[in-house]
Protein backbone atom coordinates (compact mmCIF):
# COMPACT_ATOMS: atom_id res chain seq x y z
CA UNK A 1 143.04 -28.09 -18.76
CA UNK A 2 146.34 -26.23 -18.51
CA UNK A 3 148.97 -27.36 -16.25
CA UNK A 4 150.21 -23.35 -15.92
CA UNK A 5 150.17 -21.91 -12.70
CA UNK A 6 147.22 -19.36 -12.71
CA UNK A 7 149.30 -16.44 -13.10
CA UNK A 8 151.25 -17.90 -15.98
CA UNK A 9 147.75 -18.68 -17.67
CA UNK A 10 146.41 -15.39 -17.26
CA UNK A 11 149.92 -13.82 -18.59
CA UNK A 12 149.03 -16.40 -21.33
CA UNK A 13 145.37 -14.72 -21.97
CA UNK A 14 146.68 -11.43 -22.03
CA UNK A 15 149.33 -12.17 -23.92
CA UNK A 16 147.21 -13.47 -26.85
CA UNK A 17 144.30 -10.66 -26.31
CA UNK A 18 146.94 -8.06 -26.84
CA UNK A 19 148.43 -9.60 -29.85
CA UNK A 20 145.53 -10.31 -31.64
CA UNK A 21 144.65 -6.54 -30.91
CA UNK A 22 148.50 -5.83 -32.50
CA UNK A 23 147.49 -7.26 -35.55
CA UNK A 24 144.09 -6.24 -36.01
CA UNK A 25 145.16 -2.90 -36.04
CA UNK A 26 148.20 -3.66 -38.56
CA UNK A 27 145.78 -4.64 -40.99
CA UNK A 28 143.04 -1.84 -40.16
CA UNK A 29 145.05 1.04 -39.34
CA UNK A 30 142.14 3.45 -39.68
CA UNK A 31 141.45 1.64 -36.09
CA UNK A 32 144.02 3.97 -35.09
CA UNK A 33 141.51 6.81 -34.74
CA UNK A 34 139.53 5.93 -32.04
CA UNK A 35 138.08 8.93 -31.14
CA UNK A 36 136.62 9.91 -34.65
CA UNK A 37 135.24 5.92 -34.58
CA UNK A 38 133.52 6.09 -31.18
CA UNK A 39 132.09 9.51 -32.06
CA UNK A 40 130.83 8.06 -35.56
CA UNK A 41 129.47 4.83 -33.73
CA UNK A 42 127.79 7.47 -31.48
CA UNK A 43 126.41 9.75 -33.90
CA UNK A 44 125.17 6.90 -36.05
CA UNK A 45 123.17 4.83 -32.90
CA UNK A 46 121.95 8.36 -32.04
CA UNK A 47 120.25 9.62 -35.26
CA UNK A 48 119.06 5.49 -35.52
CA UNK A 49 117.37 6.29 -32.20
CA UNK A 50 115.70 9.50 -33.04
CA UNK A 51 114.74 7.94 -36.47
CA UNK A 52 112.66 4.89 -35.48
CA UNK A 53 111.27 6.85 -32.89
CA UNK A 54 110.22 9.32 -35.68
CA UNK A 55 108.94 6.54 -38.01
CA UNK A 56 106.82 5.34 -35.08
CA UNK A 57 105.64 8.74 -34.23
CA UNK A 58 104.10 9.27 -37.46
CA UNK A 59 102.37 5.45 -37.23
CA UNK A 60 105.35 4.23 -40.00
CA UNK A 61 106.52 1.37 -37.55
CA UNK A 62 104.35 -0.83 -35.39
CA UNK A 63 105.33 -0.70 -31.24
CA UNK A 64 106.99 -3.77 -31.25
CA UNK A 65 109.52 -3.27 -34.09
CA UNK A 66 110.25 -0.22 -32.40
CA UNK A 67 110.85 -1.45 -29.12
CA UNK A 68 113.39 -4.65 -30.39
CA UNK A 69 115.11 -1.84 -32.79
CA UNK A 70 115.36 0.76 -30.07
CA UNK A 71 116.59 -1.97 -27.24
CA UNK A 72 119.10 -3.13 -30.33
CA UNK A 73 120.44 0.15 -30.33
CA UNK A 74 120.82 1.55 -26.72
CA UNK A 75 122.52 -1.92 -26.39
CA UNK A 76 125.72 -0.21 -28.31
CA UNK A 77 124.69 2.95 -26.18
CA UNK A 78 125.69 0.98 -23.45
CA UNK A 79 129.18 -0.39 -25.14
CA UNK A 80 129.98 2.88 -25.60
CA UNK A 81 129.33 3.83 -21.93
CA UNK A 82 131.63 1.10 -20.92
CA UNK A 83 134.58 2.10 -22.85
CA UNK A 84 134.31 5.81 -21.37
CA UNK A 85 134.20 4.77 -17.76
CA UNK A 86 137.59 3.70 -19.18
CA UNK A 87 138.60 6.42 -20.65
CA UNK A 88 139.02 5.06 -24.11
CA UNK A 89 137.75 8.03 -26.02
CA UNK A 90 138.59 11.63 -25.74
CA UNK A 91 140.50 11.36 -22.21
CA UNK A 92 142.07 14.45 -23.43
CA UNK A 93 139.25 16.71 -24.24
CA UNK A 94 136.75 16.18 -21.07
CA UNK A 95 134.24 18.69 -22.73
CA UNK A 96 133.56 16.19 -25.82
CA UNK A 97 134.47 13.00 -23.34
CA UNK A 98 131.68 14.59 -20.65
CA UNK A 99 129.28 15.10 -23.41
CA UNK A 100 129.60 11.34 -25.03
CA UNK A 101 128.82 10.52 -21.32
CA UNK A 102 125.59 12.60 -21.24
CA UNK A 103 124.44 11.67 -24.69
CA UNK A 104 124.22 7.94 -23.75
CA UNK A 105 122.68 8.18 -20.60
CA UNK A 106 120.31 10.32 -22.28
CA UNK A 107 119.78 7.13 -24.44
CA UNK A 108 119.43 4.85 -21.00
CA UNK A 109 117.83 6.32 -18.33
CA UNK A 110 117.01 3.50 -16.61
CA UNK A 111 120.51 3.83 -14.69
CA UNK A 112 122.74 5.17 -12.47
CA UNK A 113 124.78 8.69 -14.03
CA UNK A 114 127.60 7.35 -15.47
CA UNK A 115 129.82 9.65 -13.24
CA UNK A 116 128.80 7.36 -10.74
CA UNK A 117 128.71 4.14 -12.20
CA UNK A 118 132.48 4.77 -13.39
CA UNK A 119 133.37 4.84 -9.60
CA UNK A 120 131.72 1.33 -8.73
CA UNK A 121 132.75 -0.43 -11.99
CA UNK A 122 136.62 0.63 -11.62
CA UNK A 123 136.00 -0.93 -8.05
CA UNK A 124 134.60 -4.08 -9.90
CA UNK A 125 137.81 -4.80 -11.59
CA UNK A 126 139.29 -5.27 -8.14
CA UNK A 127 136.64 -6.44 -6.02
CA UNK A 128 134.95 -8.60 -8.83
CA UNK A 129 133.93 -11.46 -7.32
CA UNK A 130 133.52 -10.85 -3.93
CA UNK A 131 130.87 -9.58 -1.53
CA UNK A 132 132.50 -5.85 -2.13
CA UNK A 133 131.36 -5.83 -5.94
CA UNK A 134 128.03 -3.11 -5.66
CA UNK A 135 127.91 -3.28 -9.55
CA UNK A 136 127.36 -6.82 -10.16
CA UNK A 137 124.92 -7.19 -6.80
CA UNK A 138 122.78 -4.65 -7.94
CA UNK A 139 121.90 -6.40 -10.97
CA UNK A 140 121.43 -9.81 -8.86
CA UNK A 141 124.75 -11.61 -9.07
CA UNK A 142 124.84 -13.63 -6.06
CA UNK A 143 121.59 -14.00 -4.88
CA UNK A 144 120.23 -17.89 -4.30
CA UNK A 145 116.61 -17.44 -4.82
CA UNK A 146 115.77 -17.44 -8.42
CA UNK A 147 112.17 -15.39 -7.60
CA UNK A 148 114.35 -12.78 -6.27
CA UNK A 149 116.94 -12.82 -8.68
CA UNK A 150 114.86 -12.83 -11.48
CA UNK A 151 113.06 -9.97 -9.75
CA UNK A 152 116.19 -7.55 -9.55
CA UNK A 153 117.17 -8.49 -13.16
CA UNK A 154 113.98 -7.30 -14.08
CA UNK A 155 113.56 -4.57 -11.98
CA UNK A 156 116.90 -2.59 -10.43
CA UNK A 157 115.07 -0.03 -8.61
CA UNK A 158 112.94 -2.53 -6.51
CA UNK A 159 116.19 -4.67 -6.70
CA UNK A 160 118.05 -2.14 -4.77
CA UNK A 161 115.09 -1.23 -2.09
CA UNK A 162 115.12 -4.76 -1.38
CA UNK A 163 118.63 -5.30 -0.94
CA UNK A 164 119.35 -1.86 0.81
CA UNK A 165 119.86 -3.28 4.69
CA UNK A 166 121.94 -6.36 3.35
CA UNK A 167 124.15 -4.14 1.61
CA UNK A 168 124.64 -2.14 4.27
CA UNK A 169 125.08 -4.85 6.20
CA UNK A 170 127.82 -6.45 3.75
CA UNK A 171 129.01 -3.92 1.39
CA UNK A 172 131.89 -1.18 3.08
CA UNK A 173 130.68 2.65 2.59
CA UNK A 174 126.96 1.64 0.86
CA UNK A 175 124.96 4.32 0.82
CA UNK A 176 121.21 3.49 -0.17
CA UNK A 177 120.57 7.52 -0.94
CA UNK A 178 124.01 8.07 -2.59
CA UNK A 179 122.77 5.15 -4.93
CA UNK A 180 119.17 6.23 -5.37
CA UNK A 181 120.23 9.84 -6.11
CA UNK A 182 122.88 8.75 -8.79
CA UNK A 183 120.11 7.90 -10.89
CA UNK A 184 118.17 11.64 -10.64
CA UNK A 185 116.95 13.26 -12.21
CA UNK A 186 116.60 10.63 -15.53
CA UNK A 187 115.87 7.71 -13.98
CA UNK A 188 113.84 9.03 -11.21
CA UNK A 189 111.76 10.02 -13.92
CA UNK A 190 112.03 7.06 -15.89
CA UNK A 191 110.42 4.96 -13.15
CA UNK A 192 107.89 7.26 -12.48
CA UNK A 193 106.40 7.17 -15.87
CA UNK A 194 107.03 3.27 -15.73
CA UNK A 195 105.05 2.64 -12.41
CA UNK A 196 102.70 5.31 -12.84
CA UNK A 197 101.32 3.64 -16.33
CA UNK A 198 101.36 0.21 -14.82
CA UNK A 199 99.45 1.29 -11.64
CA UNK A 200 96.72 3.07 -14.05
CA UNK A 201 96.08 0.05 -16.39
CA UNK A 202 96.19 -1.92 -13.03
CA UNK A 203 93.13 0.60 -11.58
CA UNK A 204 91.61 0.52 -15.00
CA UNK A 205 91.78 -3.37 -14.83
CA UNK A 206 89.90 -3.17 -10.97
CA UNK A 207 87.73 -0.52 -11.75
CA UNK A 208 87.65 1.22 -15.09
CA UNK A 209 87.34 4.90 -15.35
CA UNK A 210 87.73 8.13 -17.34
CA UNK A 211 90.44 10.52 -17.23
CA UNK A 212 89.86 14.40 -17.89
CA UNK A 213 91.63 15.46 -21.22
CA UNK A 214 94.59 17.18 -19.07
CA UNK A 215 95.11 13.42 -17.74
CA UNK A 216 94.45 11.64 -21.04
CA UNK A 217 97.16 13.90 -22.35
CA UNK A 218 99.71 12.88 -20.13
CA UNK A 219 98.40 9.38 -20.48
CA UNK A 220 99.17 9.54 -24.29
CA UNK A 221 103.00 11.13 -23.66
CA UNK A 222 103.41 8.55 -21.35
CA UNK A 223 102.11 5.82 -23.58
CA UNK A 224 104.65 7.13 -26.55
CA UNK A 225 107.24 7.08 -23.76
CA UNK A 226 106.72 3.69 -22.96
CA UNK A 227 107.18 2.45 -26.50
CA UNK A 228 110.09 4.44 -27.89
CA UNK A 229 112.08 4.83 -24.37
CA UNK A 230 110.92 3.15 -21.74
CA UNK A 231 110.21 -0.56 -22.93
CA UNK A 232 112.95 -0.83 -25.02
CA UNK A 233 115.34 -0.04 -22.13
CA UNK A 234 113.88 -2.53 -19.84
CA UNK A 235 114.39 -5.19 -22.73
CA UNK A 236 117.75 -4.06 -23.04
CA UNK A 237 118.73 -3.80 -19.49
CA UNK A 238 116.77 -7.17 -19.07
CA UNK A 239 118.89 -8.98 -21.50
CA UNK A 240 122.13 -7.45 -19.92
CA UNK A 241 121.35 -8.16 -16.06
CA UNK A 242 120.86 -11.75 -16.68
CA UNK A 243 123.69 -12.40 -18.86
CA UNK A 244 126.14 -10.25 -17.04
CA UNK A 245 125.03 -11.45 -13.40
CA UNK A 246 125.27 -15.42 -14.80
CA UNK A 247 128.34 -15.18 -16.32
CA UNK A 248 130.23 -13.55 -13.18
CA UNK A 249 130.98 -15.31 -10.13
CA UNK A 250 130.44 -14.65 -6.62
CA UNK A 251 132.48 -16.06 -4.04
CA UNK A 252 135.90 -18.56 -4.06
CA UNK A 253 137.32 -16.44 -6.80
CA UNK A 254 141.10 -16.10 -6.19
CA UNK A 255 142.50 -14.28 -9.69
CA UNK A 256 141.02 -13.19 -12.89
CA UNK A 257 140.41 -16.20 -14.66
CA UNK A 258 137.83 -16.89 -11.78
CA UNK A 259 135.92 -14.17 -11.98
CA UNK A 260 133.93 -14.85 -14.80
CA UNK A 261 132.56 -17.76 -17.34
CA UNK A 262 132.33 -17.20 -21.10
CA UNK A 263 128.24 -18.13 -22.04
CA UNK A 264 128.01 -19.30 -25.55
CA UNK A 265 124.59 -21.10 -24.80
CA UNK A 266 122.23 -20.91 -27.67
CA UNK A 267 119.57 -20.70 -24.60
CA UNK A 268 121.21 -16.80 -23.83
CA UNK A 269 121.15 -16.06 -27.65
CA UNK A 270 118.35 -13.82 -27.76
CA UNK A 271 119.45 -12.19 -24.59
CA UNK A 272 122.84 -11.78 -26.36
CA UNK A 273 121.22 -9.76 -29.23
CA UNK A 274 120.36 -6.97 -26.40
CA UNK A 275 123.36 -6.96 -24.57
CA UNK A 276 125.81 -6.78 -28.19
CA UNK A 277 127.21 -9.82 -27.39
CA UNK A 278 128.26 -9.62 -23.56
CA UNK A 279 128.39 -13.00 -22.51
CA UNK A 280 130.36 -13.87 -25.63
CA UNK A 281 133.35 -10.76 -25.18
CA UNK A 282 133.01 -9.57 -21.92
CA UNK A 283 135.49 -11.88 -20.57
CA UNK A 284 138.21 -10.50 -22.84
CA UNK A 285 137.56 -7.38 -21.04
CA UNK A 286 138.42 -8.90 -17.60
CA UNK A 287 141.84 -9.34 -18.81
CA UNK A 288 142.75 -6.39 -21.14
CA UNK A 289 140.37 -3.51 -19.49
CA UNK A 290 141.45 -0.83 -21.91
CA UNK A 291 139.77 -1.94 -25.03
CA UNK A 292 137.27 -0.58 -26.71
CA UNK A 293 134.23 -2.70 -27.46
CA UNK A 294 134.16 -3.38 -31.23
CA UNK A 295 137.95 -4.64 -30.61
CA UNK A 296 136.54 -7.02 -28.18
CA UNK A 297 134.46 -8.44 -30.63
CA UNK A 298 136.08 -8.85 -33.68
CA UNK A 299 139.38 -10.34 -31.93
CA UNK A 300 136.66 -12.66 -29.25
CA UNK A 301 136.38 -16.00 -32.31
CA UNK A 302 139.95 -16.31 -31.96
CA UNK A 303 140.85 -15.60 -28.30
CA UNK A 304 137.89 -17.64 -27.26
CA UNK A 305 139.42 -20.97 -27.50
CA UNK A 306 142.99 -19.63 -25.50
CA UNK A 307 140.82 -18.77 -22.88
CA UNK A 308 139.59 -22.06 -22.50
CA UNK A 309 143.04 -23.96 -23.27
CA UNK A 310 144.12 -21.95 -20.51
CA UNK A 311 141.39 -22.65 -17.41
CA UNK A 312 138.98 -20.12 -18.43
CA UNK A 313 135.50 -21.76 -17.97
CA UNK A 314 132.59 -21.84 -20.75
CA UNK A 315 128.83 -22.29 -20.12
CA UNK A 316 129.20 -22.79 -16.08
CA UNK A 317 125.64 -22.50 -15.76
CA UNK A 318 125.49 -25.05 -12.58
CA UNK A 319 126.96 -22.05 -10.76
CA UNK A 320 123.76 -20.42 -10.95
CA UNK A 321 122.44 -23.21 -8.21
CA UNK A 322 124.72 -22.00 -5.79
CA UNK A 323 124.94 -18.75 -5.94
CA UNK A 324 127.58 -17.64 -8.41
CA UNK A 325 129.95 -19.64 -6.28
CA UNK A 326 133.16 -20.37 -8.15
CA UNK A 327 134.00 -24.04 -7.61
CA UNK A 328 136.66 -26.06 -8.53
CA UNK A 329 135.19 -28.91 -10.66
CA UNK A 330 134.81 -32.78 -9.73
CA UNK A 331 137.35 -35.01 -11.27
């Protein structure tokens, strides 16, 4: 453990993250054209999306192959997403920078707009940690009971009518509505179609019956929905939620290098997979905001073990028993 003050250490971390970045791009330069990169990366995950949904459209590619490949895929929607609330990518043209937004929501309806979700996850960065930090409580950082964390991991709609009166309780300026709204019209829809095929195989289950070709119909759209859309995003957002609200902590953080723990678990490794790494990179992020994700990953091998020399913590799963609690360790 360093002997560094905490601010030293985390002058230490940045140091080295921005460095490492130095030289990476010395040695790539074409990493100097970000935009034409992230709109590539975009393009590609895109056309990969419409493809496998194609190939399972025409009974080429069996449901689950299509689900893991889709939830693969929206996973770097979601990178991309990240780097944008950032502005890391065509902060200079908003038409192309607004559309990049759209496109990858499009991708992941299952959330908030990203309009939105740019507000509460610049407010992350400087409430991370505490009781003020919406983004990580909506996704169950912080709660004790593992029924009902595991619950809003799964499930971030009934996560946040749950939660609604204790965040208004604890959470300045929370707004259940503003919140609920932020996700129409996409994922208003997107949990319609997800409830409204579990509650029919539920009634078939009870009592079976037959639906009148309209409502067979609708049943079938729904049904392709489920597999090339709908699924894949709730393995995807699955996978994130628990990595991302296990690797943050919630309470007794006093300075960055509290505010999260690096997992490198080989339990989280097929949560990982759908998540592009998170639990593994996101750290770096914490200390260097304005980075865009494939940076974070290839420079993460080699800034991984600074962070630790310098009181970064790996693996703190034990924090999970209380909470998310940061707490200093027992000598």
């Amino acid at each position: 453990m360093s002997k560094l003050t905490a601010k030293q250490n985390i002058k230490a971390i940045v140091t080295a993250i921005n460095a490492e970045e130095a030289s990476l791009r010395a040695r790539y330069p074409i990493l100097s054209q970000q935009n034409s990169i992230a709109m590539v990366i975009l393009l590609l995950s895109l056309c990969s999306f419409i493809g496998v949904t194609t190939l399972y459209y025409f009974a080429l590619m069996p449901a689950w192959l299509c689900i893991i490949l889709t939830a693969f895929i929206t996973s770097i929607a979601h990178e991309l997403e990240h780097d944008l609330l950032h502005k890391q990518y065509f902060s200079k043209r908003p038409f192309i920078h607004h559309f990049m937004m759209l496109i990858v929501w499009l991708m992941r309806p299952n959330t908030v707009n990203p309009w939105y979700r740019k507000k509460i996850h610049l407010h992350h960065h400087k409430v991370s940690g505490t009781s003020q930090d919406l983004e990580e409580r909506l996704v169950g950082n912080g709660i004790q009971s593992p029924f009902l964390r595991a619950l809003v991991i799964a499930d971030g709609l009934l996560g946040l009518v749950i939660n609604a009166k204790r965040f208004s309780k604890e959470i300045r300026g929370f707004k259940f509505l503003q919140v609920f709204n932020a996700g129409a019209p996409l994922a208003t829809a997107y949990f319609a179609i997800l409830y409204g095929v579990i509650v029919y195989y539920a009634l078939q289950f009870v009592q079976p019956f037959e639906l009148p070709s309209w409502g067979a119909e609708l049943l079938a759209v729904a049904e392709f929905l489920m597999v090339v859309l709908i699924l894949p995003n709730v393995v995807r957002s699955f996978s994130l939620n628990l990595v991302t609200s296990s690797m943050h902590y919630y309470g007794g953080v006093n300075n960055v290098l509290e505010q999260t723990h690096v997992i490198t678990s080989r339990w989280f490794l097929p949560f990982q997979l759908f998540c592009f790494d998170f639990g593994r990179t996101h750290t770096i992020h914490h200390f260097v905001p304005n980075q865009p994700f494939y940076i974070r990953q290839m420079i993460s091998k080699k800034i991984r073990p600074i962070m630790a020399l310098h009181g970064v913590r790996f693996d703190d799963l034990q924090s999970l028993k209380h909470a998310n609690q940061y707490r200093e360790k027992r000598r």
